[in-house]
N, C-alpha and C. Protein backbone atom coordinates (compact mmCIF):
# COMPACT_ATOMS: atom_id res chain seq x y z
N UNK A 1 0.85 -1.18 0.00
CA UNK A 1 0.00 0.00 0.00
C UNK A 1 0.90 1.24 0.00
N UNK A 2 0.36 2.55 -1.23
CA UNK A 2 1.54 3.69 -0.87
C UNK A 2 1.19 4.12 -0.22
N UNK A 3 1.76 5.20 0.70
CA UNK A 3 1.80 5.91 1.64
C UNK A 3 0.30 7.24 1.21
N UNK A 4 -0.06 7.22 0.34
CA UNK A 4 -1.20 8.18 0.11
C UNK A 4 -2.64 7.26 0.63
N UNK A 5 -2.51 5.61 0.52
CA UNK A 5 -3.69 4.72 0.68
C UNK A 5 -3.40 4.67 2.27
N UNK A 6 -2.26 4.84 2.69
CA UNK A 6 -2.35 4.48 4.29
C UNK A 6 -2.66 5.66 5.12
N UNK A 7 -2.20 6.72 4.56
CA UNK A 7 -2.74 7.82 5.78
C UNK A 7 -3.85 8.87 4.95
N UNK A 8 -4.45 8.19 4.03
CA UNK A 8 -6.00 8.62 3.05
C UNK A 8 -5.17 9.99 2.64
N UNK A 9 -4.25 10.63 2.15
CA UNK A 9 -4.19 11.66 1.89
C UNK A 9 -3.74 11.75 0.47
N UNK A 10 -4.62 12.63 -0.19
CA UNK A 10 -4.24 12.44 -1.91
C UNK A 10 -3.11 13.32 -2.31
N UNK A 11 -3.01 14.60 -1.73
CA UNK A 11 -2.32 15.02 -2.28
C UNK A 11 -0.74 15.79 -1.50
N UNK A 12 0.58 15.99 -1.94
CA UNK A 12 1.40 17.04 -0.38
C UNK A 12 2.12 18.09 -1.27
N UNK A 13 2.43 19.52 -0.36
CA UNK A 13 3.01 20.16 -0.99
C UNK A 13 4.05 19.51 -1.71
N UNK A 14 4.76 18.60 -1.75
CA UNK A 14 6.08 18.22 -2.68
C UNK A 14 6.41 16.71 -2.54
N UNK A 15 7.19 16.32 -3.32
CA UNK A 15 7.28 15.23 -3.51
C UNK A 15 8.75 14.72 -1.83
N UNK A 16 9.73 15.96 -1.74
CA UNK A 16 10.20 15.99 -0.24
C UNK A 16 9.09 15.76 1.23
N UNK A 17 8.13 16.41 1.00
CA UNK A 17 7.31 16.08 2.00
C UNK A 17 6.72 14.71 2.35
N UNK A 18 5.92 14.26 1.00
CA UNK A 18 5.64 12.80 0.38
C UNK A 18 6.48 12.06 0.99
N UNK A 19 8.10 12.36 0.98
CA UNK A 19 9.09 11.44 1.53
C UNK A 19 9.39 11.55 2.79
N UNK A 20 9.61 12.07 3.48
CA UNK A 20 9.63 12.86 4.75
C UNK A 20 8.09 11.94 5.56
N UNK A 21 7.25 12.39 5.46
CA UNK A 21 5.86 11.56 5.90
C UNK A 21 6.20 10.07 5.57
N UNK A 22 6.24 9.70 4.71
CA UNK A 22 6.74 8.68 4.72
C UNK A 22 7.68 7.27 5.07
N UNK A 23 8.71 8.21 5.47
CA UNK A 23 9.94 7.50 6.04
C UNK A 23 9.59 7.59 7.66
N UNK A 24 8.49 8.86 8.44
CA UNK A 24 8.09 8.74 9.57
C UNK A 24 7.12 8.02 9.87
N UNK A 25 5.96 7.73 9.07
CA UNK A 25 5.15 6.52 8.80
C UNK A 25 5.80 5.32 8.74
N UNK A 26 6.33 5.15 8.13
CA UNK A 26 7.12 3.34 7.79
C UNK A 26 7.93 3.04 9.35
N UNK A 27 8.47 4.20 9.81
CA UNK A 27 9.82 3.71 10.96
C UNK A 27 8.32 3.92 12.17
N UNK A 28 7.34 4.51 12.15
CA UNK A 28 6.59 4.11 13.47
C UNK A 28 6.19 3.20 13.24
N UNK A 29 6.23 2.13 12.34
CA UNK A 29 4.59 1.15 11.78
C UNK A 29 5.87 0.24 11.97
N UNK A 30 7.23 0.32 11.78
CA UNK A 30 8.27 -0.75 12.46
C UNK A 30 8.80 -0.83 14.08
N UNK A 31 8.48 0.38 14.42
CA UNK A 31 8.98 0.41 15.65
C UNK A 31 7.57 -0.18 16.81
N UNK A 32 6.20 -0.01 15.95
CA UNK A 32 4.76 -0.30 16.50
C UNK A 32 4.70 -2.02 16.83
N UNK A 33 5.74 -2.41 16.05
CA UNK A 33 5.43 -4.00 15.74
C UNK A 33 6.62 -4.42 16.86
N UNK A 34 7.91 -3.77 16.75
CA UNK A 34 9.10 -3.99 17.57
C UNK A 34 8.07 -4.29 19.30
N UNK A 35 7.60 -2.94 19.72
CA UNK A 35 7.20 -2.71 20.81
C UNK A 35 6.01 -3.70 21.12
N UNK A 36 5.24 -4.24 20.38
CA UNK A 36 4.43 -5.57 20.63
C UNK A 36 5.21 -6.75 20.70
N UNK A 37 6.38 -7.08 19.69
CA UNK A 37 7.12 -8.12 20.30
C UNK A 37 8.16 -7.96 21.74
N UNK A 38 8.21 -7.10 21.98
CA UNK A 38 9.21 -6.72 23.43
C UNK A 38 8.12 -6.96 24.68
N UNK A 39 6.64 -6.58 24.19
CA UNK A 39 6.20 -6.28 25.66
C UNK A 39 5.57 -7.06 26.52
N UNK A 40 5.60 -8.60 26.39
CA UNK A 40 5.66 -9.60 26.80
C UNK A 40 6.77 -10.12 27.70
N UNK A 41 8.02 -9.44 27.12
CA UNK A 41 9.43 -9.83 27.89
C UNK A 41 9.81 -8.54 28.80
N UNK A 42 8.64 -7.81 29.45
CA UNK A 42 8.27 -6.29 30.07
C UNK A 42 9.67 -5.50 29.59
N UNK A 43 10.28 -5.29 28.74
CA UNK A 43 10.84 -4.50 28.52
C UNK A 43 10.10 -3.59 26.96
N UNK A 44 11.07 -2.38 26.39
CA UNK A 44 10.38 -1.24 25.33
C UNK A 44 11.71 -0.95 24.47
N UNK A 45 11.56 -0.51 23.76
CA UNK A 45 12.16 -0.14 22.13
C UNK A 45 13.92 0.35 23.15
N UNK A 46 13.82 1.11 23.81
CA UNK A 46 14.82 1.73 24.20
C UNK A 46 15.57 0.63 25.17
N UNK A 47 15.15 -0.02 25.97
CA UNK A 47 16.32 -1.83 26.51
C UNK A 47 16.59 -2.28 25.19
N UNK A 48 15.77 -2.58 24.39
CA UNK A 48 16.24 -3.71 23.69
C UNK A 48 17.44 -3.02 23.01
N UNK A 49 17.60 -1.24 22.82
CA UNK A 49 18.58 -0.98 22.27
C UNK A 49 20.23 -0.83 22.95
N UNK A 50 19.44 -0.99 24.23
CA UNK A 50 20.28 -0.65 25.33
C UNK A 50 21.42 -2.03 25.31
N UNK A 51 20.43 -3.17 25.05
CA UNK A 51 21.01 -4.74 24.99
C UNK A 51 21.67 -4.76 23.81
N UNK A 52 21.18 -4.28 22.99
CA UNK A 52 22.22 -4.49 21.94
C UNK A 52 23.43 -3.97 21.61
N UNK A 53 23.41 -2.61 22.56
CA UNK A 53 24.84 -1.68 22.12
C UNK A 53 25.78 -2.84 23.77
N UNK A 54 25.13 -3.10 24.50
CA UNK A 54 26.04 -3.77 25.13
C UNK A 54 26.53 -5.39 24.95
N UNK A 55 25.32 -5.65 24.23
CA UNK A 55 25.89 -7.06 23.79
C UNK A 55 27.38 -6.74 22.28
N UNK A 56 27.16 -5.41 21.54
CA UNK A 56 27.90 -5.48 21.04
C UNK A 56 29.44 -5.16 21.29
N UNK A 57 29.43 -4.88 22.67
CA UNK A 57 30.77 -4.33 23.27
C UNK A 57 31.21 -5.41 24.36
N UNK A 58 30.11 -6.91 24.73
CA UNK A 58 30.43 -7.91 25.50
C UNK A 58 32.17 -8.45 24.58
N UNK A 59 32.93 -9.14 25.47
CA UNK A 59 32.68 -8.87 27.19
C UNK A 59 32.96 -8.00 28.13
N UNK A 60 33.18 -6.33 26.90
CA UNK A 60 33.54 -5.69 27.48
C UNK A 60 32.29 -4.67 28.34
N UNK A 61 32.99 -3.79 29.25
CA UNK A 61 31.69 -2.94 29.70
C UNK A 61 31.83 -1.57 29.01
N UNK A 62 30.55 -0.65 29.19
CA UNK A 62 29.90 0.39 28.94
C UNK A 62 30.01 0.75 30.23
N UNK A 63 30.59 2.30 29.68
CA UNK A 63 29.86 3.37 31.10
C UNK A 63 28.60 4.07 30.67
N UNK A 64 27.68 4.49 31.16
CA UNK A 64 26.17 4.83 30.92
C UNK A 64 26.11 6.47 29.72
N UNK A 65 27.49 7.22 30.20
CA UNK A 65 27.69 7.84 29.07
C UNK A 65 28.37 7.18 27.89
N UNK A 66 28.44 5.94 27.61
CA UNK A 66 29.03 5.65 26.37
C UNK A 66 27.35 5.48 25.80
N UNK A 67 26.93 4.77 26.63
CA UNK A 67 25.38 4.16 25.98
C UNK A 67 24.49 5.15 25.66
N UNK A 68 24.49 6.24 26.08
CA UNK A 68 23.58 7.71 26.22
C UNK A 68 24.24 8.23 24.49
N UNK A 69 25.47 8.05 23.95
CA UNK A 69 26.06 8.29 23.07
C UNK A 69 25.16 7.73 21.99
N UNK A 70 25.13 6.59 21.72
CA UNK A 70 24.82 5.66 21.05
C UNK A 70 23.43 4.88 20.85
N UNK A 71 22.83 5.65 22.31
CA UNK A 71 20.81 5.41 21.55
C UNK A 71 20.55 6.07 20.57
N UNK A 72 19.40 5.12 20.01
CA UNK A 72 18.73 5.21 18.63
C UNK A 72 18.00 6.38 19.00
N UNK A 73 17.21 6.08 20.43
CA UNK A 73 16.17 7.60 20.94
C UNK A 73 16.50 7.53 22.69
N UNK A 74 16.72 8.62 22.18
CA UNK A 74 17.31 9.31 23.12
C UNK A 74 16.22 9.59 24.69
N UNK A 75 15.62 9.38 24.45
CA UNK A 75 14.20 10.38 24.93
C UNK A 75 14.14 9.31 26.78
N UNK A 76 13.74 9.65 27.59
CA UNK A 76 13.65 9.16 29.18
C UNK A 76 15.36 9.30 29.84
N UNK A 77 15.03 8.44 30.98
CA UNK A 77 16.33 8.76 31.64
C UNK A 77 16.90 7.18 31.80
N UNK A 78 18.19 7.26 31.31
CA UNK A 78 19.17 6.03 31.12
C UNK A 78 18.98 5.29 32.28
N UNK A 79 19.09 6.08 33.65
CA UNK A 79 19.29 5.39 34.98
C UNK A 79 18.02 4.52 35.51
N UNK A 80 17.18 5.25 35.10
CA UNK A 80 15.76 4.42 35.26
C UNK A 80 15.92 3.42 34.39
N UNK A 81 16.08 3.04 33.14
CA UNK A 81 16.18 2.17 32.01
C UNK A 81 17.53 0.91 32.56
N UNK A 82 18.46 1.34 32.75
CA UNK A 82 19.25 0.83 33.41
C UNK A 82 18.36 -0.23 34.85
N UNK A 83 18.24 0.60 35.64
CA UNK A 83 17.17 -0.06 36.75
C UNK A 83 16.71 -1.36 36.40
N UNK A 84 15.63 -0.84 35.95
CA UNK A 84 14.74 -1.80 35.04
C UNK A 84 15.32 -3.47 34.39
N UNK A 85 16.46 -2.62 33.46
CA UNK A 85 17.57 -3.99 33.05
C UNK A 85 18.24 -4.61 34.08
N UNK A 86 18.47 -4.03 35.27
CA UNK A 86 19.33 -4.73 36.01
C UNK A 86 18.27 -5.35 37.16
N UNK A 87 17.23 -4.92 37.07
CA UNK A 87 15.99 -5.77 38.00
C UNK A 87 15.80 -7.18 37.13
N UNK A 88 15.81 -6.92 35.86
CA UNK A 88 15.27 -7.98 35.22
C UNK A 88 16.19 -9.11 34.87
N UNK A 89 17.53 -9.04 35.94
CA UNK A 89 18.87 -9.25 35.17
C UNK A 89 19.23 -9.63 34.07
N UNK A 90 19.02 -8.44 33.17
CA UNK A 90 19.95 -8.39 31.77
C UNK A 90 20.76 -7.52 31.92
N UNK A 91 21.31 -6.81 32.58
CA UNK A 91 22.39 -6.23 32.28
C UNK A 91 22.76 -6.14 34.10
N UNK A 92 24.10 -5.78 34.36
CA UNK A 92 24.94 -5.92 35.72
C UNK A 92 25.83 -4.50 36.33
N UNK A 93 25.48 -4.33 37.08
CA UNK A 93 26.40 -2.74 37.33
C UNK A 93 27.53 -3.36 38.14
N UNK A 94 28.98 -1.89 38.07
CA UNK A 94 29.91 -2.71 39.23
C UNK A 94 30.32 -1.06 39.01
N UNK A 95 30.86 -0.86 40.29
CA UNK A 95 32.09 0.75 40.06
C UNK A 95 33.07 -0.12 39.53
N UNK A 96 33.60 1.01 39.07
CA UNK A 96 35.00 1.20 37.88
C UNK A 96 35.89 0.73 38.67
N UNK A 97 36.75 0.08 38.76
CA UNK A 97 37.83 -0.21 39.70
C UNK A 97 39.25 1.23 39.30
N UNK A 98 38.96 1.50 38.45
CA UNK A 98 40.30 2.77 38.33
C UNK A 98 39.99 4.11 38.08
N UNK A 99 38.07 4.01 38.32
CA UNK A 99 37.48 5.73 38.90
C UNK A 99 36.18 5.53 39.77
N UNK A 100 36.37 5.22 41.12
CA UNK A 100 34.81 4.70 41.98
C UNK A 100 34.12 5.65 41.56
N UNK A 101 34.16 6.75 40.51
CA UNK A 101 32.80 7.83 40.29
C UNK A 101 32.23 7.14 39.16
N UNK A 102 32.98 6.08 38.40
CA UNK A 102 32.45 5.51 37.34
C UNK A 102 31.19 4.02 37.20
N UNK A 103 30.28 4.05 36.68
CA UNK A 103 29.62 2.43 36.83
C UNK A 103 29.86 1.93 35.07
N UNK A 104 30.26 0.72 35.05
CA UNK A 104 30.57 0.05 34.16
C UNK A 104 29.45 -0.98 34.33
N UNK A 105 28.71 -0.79 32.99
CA UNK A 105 27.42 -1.82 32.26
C UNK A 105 27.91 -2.77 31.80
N UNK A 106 27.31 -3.97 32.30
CA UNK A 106 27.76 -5.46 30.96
C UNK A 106 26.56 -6.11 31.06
N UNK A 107 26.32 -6.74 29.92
CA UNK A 107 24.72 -7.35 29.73
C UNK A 107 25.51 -8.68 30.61
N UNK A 108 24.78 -9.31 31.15
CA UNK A 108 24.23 -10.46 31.43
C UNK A 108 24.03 -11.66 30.31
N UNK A 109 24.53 -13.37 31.10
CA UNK A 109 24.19 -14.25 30.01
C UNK A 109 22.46 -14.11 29.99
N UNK A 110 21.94 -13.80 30.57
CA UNK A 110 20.41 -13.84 30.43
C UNK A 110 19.95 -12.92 29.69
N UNK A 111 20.72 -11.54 29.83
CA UNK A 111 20.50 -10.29 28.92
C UNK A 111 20.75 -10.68 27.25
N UNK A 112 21.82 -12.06 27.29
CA UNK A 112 22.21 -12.34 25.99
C UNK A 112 21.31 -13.50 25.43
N UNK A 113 20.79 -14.30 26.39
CA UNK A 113 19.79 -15.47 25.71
C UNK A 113 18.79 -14.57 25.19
N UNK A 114 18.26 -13.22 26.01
CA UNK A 114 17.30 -12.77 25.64
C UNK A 114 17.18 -12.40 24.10
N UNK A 115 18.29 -11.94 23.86
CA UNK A 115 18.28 -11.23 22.39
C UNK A 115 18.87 -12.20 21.24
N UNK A 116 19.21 -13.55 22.03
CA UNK A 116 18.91 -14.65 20.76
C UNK A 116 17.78 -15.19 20.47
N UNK A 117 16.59 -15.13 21.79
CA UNK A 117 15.15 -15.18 21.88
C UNK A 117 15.11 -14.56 20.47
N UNK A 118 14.51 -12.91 20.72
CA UNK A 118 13.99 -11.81 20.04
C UNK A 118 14.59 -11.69 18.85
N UNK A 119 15.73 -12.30 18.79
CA UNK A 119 16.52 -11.86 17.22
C UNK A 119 15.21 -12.78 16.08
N UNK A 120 15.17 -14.66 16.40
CA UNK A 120 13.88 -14.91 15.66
C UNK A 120 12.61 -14.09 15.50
N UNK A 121 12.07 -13.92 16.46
CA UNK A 121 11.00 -12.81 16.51
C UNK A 121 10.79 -11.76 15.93
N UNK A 122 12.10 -10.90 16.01
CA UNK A 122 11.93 -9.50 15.34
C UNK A 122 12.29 -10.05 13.50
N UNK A 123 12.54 -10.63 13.37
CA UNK A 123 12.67 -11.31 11.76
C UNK A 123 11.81 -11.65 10.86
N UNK A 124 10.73 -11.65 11.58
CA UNK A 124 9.02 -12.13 11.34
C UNK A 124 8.62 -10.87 11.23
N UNK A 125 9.19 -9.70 11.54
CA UNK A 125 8.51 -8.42 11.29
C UNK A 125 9.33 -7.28 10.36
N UNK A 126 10.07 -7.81 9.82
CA UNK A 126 11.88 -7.39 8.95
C UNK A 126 11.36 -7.81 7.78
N UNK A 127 10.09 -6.71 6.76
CA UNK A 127 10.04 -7.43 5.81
C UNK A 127 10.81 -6.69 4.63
N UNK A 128 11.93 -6.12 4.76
CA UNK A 128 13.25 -5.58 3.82
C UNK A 128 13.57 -6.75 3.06
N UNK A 129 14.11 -7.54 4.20
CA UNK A 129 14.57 -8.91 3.08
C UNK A 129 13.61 -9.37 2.67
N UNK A 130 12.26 -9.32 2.43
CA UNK A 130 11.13 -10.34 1.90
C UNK A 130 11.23 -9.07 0.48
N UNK A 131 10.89 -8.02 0.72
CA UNK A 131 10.61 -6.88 -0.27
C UNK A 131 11.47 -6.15 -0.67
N UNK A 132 12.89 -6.24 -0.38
CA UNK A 132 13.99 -5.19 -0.77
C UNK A 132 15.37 -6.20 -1.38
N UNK A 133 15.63 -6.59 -2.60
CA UNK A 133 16.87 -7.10 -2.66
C UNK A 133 18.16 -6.47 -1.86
N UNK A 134 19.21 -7.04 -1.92
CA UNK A 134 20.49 -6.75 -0.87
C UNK A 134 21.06 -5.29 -1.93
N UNK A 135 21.25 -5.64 -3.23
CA UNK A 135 21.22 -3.91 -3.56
C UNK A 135 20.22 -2.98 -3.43
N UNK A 136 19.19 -3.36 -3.13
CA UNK A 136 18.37 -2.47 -2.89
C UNK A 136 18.47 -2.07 -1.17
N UNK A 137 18.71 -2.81 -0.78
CA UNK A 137 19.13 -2.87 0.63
C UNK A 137 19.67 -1.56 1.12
N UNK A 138 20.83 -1.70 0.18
CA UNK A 138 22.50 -1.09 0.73
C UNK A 138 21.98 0.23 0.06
N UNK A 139 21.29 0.66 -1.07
CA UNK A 139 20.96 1.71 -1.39
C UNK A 139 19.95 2.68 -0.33
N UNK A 140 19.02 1.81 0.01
CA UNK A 140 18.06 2.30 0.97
C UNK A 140 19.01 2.99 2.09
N UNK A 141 19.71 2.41 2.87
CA UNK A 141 20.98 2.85 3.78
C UNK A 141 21.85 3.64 3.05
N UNK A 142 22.00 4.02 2.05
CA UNK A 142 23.00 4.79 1.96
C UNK A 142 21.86 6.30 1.74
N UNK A 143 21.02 5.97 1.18
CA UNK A 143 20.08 6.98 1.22
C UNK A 143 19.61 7.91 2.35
N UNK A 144 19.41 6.87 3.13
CA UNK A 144 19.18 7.58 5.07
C UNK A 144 20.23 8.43 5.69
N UNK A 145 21.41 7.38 5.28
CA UNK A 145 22.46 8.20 5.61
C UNK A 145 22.68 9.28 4.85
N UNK A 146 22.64 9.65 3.57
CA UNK A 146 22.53 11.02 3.17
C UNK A 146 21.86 11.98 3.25
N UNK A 147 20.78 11.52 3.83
CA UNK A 147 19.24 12.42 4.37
C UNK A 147 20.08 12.80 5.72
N UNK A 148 20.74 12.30 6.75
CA UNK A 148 20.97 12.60 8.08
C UNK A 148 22.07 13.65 7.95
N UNK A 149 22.89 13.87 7.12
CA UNK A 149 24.12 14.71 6.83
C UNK A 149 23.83 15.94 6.90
């Protein structure tokens, strides 16, 4: 369906706008589906990103300003989010051993089964590879990234 059949609107000032609406339509209607598969495992869009920037730095740790760097959205407060992960143990706090003002993040093996769980799951809702060949792929991404510049 194009984007004029999904939000009933026939016509936009420009064909930039058209795209613009668009690319914010498509990333909520992916992030809508993300947040139904997460919310069963009581976590939201922002852990699961949290798990992934630390599973990608296992076995090393994160300090909470590296992770604040590197969210997708930015938006609530890390320490609460943090909380949350470390109630649910997926992720582990410890002070820094060479600055006690520092806390160093590391996911958890449970923080890591979790996101071999969800990796099937969220794949069922990833329909790029069903509808986008791999050059079409890499174009789409290079595109975003030139929109963000």
């Amino acid at each position: 369906m194009n984007i004029n059949e999904a939000i009933k609107q026939k016509k936009f000032e420009n064909e930039w706008e058209k795209a613009l609406i668009n690319l914010h339509f498509t990333s909520n209607e992916f992030n809508d589906r993300l947040i139904t598969i997460l919310k069963p495992y009581s976590i939201n869009d922002q852990h699961y990103n949290i798990l992934r920037i630390l599973n990608g730095r296992y076995p090393n740790v994160a300090c909470p300003g590296d992770i604040k760097a590197v969210l997708l959205n930015k938006r609530g407060d890390l320490t609460r989010l943090l909380d949350k992960l470390s109630k649910l143990n997926y992720v582990e706090r410890a002070t820094n051993p060479s600055n006690r003002r520092m806390v160093d993040i590391k996911i958890t093996p449970a923080g890591i089964a979790l996101l071999k769980k969800l990796r099937s799951e969220i794949n069922t809702i990833n329909t790029l590879k069903k509808n986008l060949t791999e050059k079409e792929a890499i174009q789409l991404s290079l595109l975003l990234d030139k929109i963000r510049l």
